[in-house]
PDB file of N, CA and C in Angstrom:
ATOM      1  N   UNK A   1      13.769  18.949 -56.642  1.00  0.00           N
ATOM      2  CA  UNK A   1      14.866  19.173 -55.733  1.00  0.00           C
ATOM      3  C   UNK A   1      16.133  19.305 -56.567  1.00  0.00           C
ATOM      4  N   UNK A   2      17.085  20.164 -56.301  1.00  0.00           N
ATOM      5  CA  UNK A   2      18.145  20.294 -57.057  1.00  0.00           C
ATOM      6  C   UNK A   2      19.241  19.915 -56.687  1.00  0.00           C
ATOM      7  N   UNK A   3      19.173  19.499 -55.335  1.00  0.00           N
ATOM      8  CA  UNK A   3      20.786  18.735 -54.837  1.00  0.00           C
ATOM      9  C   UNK A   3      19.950  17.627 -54.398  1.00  0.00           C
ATOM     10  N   UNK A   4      21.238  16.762 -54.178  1.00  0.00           N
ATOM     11  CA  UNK A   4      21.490  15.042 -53.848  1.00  0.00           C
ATOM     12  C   UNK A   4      22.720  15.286 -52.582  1.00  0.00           C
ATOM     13  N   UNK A   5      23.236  15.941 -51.939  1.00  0.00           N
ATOM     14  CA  UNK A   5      23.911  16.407 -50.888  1.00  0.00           C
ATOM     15  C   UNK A   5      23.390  15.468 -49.455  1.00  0.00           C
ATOM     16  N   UNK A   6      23.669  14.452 -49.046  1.00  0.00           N
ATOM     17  CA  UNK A   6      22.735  13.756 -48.160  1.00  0.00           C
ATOM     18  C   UNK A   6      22.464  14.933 -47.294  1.00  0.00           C
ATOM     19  N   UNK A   7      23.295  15.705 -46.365  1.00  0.00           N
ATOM     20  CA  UNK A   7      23.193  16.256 -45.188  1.00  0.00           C
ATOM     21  C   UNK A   7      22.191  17.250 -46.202  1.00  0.00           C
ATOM     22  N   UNK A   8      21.954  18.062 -47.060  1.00  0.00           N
ATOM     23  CA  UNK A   8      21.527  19.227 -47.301  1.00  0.00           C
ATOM     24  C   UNK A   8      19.497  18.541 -47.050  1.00  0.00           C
ATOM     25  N   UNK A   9      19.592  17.279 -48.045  1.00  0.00           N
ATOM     26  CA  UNK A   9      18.265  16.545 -48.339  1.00  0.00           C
ATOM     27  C   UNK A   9      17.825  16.418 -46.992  1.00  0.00           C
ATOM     28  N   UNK A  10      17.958  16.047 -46.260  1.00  0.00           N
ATOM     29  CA  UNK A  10      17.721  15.525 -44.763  1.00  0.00           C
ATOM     30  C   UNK A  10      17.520  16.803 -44.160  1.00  0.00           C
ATOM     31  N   UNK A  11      18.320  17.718 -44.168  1.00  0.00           N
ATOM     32  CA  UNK A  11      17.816  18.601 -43.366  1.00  0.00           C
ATOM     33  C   UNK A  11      16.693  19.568 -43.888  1.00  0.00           C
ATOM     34  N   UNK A  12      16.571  19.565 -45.056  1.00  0.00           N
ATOM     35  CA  UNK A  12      15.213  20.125 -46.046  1.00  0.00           C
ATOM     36  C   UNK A  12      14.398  19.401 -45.553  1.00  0.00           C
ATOM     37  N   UNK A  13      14.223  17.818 -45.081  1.00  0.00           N
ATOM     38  CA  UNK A  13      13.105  17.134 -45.098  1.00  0.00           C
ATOM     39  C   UNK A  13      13.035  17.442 -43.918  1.00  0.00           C
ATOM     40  N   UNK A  14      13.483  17.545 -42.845  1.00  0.00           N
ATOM     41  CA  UNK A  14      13.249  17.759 -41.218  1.00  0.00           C
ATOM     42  C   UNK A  14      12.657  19.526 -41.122  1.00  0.00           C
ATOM     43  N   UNK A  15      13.180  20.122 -41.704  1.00  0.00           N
ATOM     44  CA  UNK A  15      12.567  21.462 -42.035  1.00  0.00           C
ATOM     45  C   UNK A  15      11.053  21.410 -42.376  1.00  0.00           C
ATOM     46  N   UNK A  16      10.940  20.326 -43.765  1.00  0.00           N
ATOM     47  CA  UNK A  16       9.505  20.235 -43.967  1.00  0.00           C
ATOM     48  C   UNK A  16       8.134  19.713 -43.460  1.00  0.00           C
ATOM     49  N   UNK A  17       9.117  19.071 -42.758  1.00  0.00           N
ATOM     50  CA  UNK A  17       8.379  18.247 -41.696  1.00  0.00           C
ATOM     51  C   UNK A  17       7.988  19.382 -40.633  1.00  0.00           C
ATOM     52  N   UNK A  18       8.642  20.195 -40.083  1.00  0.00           N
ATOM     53  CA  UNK A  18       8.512  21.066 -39.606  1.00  0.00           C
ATOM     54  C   UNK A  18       7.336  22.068 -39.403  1.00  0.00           C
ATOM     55  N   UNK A  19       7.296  22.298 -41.146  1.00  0.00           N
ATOM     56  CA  UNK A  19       6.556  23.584 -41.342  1.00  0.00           C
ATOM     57  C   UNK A  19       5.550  22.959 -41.931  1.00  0.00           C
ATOM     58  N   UNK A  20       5.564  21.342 -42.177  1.00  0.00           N
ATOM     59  CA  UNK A  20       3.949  20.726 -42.559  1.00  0.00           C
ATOM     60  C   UNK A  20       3.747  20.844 -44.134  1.00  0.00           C
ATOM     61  N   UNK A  21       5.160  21.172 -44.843  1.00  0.00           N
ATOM     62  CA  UNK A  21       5.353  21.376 -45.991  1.00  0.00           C
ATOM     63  C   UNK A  21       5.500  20.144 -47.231  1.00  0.00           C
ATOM     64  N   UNK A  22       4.344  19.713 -47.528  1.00  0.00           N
ATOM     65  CA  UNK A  22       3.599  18.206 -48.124  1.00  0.00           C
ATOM     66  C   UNK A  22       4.634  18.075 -49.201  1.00  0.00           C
ATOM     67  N   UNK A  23       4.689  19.287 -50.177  1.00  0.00           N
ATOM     68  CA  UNK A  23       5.299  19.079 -51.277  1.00  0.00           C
ATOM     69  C   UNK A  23       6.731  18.700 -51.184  1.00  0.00           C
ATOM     70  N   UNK A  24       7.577  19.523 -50.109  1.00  0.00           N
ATOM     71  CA  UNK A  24       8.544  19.445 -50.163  1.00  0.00           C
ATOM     72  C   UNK A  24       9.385  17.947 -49.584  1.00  0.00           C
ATOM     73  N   UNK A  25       8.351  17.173 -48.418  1.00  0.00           N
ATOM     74  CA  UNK A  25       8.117  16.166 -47.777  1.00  0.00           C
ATOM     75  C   UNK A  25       8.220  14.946 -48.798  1.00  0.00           C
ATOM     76  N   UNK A  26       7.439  15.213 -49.915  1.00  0.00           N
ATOM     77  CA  UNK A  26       7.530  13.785 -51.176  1.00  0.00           C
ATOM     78  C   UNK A  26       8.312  14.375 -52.079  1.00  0.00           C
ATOM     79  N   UNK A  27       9.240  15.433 -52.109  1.00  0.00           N
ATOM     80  CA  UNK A  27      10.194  15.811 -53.032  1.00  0.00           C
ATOM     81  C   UNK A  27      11.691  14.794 -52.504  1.00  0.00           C
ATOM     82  N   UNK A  28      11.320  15.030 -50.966  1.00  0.00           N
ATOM     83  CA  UNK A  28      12.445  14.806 -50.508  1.00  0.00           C
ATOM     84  C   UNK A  28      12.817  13.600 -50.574  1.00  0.00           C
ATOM     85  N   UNK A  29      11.856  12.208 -51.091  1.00  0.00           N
ATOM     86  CA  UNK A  29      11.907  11.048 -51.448  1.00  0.00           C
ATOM     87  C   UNK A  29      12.143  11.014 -52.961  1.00  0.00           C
ATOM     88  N   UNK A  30      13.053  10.092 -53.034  1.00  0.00           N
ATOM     89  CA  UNK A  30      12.823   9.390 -54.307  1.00  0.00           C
ATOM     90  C   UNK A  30      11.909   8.160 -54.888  1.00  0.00           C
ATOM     91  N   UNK A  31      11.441   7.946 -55.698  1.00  0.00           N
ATOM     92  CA  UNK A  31      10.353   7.595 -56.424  1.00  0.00           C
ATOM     93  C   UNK A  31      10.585   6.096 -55.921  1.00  0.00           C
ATOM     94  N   UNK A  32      11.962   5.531 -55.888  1.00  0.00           N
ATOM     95  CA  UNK A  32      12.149   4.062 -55.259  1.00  0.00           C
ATOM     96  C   UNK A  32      13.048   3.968 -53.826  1.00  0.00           C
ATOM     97  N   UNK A  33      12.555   5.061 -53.217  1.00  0.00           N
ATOM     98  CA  UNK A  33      12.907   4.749 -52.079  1.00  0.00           C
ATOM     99  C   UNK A  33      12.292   3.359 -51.136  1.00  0.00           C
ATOM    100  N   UNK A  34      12.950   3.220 -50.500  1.00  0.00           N
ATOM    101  CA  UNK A  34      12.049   2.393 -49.410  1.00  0.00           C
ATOM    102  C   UNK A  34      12.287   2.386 -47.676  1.00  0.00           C
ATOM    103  N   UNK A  35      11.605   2.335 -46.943  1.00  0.00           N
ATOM    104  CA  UNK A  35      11.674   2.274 -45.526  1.00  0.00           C
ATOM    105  C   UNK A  35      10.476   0.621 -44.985  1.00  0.00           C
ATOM    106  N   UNK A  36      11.814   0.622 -43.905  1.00  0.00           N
ATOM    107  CA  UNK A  36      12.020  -0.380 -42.463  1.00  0.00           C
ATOM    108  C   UNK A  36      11.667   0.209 -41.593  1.00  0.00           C
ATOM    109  N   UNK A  37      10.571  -0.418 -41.244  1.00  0.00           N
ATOM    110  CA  UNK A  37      10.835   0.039 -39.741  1.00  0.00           C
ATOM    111  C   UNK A  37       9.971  -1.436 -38.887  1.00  0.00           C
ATOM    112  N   UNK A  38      10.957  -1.715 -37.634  1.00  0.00           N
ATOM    113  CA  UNK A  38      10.803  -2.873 -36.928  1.00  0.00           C
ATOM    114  C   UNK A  38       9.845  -2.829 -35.815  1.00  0.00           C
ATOM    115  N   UNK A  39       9.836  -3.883 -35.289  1.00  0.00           N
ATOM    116  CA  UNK A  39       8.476  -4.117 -34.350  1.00  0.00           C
ATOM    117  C   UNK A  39       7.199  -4.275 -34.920  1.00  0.00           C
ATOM    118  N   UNK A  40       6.597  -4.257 -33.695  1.00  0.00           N
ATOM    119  CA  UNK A  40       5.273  -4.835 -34.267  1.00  0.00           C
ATOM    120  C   UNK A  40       4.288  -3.578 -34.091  1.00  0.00           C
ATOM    121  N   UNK A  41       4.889  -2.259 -34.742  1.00  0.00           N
ATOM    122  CA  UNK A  41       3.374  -1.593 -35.025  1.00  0.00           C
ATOM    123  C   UNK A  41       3.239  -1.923 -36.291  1.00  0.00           C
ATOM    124  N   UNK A  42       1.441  -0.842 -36.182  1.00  0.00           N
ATOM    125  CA  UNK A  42       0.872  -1.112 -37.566  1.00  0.00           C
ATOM    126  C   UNK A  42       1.583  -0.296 -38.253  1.00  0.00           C
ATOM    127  N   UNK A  43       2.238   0.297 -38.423  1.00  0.00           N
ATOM    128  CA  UNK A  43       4.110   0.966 -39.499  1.00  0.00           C
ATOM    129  C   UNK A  43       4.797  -0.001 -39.445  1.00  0.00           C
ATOM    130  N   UNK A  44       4.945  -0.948 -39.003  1.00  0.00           N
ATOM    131  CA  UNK A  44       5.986  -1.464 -39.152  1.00  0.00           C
ATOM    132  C   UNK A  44       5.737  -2.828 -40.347  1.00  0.00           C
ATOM    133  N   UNK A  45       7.586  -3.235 -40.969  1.00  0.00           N
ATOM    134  CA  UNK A  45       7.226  -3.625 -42.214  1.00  0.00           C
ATOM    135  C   UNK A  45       8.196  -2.818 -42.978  1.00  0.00           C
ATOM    136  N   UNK A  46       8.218  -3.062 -44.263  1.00  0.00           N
ATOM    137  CA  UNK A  46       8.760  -2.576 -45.248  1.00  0.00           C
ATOM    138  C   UNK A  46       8.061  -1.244 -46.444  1.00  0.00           C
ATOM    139  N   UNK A  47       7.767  -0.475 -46.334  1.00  0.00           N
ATOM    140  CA  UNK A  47       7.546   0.319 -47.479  1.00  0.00           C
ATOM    141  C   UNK A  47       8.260   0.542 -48.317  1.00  0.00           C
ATOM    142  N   UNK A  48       7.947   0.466 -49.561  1.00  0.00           N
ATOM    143  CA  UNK A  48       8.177   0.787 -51.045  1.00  0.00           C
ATOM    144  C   UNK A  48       8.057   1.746 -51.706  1.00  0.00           C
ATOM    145  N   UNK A  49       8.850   2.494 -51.909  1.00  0.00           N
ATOM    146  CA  UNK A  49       8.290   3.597 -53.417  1.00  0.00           C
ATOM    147  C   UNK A  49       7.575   4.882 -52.058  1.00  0.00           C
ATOM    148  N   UNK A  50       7.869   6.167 -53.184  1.00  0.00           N
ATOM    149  CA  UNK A  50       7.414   7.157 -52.360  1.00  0.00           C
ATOM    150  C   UNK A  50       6.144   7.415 -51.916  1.00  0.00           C
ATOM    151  N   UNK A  51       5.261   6.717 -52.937  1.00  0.00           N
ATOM    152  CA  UNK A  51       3.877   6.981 -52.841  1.00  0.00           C
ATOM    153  C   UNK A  51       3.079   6.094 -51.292  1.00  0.00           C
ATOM    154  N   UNK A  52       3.778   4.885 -51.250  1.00  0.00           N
ATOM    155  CA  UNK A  52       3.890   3.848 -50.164  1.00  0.00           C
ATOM    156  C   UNK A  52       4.520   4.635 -48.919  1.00  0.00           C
ATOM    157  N   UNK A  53       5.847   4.772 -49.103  1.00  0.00           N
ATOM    158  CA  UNK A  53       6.381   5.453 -47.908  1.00  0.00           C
ATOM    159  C   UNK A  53       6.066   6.550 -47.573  1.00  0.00           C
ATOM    160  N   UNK A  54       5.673   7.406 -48.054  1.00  0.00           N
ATOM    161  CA  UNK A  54       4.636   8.674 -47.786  1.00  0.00           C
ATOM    162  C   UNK A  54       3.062   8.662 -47.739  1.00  0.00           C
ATOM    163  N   UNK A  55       2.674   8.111 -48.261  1.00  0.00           N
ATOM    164  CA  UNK A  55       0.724   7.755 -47.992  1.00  0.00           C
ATOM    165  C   UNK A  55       0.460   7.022 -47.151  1.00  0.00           C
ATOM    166  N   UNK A  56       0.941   5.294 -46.668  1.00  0.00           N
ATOM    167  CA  UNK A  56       0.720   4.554 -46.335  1.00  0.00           C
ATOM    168  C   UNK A  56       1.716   4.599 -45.668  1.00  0.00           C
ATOM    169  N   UNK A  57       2.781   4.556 -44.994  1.00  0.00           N
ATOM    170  CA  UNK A  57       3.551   4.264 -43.685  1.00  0.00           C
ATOM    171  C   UNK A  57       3.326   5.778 -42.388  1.00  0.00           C
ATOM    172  N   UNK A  58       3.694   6.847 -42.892  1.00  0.00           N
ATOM    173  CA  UNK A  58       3.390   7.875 -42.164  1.00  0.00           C
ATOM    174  C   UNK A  58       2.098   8.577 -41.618  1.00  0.00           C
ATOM    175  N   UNK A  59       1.991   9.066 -40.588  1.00  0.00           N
ATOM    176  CA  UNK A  59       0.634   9.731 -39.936  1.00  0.00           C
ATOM    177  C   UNK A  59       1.010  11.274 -40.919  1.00  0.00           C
ATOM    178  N   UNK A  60      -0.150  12.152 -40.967  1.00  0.00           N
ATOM    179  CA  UNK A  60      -0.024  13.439 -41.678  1.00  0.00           C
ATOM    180  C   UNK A  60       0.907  14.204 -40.968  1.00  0.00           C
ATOM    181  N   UNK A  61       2.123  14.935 -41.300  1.00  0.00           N
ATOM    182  CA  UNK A  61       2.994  15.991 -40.536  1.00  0.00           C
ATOM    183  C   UNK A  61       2.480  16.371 -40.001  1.00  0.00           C
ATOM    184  N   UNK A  62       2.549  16.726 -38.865  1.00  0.00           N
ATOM    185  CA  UNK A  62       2.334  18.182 -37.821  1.00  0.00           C
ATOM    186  C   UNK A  62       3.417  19.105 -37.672  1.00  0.00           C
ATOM    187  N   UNK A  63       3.378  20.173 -37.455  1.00  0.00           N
ATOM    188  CA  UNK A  63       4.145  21.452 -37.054  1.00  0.00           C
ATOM    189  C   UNK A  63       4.847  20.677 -35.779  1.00  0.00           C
ATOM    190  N   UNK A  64       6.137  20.569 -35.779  1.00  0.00           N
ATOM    191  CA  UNK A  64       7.184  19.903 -34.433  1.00  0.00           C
ATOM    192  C   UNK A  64       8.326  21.291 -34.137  1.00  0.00           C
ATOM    193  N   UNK A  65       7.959  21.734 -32.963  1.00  0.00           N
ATOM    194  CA  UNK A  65       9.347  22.404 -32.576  1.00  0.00           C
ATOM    195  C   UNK A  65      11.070  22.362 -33.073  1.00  0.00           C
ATOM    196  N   UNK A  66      11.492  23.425 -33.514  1.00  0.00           N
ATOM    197  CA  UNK A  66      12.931  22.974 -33.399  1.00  0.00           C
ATOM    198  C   UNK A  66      13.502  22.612 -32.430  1.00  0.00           C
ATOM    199  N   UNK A  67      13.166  22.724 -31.384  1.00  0.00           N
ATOM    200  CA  UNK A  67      13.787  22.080 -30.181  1.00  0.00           C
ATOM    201  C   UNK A  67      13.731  19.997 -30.159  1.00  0.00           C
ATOM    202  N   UNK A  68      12.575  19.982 -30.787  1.00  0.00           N
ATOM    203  CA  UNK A  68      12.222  18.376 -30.887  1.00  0.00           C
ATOM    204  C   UNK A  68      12.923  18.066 -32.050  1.00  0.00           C
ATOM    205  N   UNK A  69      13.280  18.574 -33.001  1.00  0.00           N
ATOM    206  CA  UNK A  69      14.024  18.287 -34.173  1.00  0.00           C
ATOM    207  C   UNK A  69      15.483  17.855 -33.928  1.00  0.00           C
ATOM    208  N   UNK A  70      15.596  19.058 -33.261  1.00  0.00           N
ATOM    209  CA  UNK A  70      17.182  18.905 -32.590  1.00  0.00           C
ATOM    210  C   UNK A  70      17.708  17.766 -31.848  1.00  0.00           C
ATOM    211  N   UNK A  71      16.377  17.600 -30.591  1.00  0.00           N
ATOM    212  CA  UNK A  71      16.094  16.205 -29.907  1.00  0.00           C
ATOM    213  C   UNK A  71      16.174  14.997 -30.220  1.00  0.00           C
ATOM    214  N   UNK A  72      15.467  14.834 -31.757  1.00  0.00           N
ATOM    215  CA  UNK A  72      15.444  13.568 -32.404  1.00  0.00           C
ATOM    216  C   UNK A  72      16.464  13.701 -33.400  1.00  0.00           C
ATOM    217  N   UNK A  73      17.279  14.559 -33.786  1.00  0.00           N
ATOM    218  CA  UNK A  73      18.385  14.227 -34.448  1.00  0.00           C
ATOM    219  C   UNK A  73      19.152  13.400 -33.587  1.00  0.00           C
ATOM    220  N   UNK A  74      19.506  14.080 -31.988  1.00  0.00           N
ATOM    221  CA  UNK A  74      20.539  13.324 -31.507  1.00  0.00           C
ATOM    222  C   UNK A  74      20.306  12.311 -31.234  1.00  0.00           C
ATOM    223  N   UNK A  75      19.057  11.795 -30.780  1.00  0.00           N
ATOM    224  CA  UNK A  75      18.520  10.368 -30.529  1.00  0.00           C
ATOM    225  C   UNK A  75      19.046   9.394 -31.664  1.00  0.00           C
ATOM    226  N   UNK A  76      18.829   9.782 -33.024  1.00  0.00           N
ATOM    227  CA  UNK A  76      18.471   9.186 -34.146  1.00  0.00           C
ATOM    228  C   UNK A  76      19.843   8.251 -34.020  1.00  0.00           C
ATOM    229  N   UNK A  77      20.919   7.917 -33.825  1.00  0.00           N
ATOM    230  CA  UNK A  77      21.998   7.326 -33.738  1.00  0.00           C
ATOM    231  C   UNK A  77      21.358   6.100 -33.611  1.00  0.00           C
ATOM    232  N   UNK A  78      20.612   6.142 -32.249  1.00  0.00           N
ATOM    233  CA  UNK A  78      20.624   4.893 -31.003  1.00  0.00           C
ATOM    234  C   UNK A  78      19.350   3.749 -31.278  1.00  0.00           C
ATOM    235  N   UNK A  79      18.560   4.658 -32.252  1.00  0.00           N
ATOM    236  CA  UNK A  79      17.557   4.143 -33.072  1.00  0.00           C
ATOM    237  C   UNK A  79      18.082   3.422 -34.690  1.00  0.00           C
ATOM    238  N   UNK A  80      18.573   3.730 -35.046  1.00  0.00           N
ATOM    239  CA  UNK A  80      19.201   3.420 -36.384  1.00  0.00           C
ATOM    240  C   UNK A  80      18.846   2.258 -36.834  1.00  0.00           C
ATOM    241  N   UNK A  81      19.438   1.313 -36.130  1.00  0.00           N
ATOM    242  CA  UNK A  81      19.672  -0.120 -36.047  1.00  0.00           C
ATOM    243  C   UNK A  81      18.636  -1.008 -35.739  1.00  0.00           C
ATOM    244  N   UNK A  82      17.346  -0.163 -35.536  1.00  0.00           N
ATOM    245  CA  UNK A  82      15.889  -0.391 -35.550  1.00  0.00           C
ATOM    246  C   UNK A  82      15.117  -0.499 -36.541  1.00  0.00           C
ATOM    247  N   UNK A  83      15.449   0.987 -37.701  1.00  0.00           N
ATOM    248  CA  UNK A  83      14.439   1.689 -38.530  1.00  0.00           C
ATOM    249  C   UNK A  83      15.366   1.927 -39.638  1.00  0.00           C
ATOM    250  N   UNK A  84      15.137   1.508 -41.092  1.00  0.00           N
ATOM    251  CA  UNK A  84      16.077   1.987 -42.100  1.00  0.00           C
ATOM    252  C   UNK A  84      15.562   2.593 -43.339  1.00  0.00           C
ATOM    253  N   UNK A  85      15.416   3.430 -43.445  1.00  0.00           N
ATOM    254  CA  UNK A  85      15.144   4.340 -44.451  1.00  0.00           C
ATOM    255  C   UNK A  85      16.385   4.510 -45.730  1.00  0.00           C
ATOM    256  N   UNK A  86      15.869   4.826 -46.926  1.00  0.00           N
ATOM    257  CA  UNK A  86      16.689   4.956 -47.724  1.00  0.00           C
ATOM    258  C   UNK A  86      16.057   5.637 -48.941  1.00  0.00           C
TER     259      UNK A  86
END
């Protein structure tokens, strides 16, 4: 990946997510990232490291509408304070 631009990264990864695009999906992490996410599913917990937060916390991408992208951007506010990614 050649930028660090938050808004540019994020929206590459929602793109890739999109189009089911694997590579671009664990590009879009960094190697010590980590993700939160609360409650009591079986995701939920802390993941570590990209290999963790991409193998082991997530189900495989599927192809999602831009319309649902759009959807869960605006949602994403109200959720925040739930789920923390980094």
């Amino acid at each position: 990946m050649t930028t660090t631009d938050p808004r540019t990264v994020v929206l590459r990864y929602f793109d890739a997510l999109a189009a089911g695009d694997q590579e671009t999906i664990r590009e879009s992490w960094s190697e010590d990232g980590t993700c939160w996410y609360g409650g009591d599913l079986p995701i939920s917990g802390t993941w570590r490291g990209r290999d963790q937060v991409i193998d082991g916390s997530w189900p495989p991408p599927s192809p999602i509408s831009t319309r649902t992208r759009r959807s869960a951007s605006r949602s994403r506010t109200s959720s925040a304070r739930a789920n923390r990614c980094s």
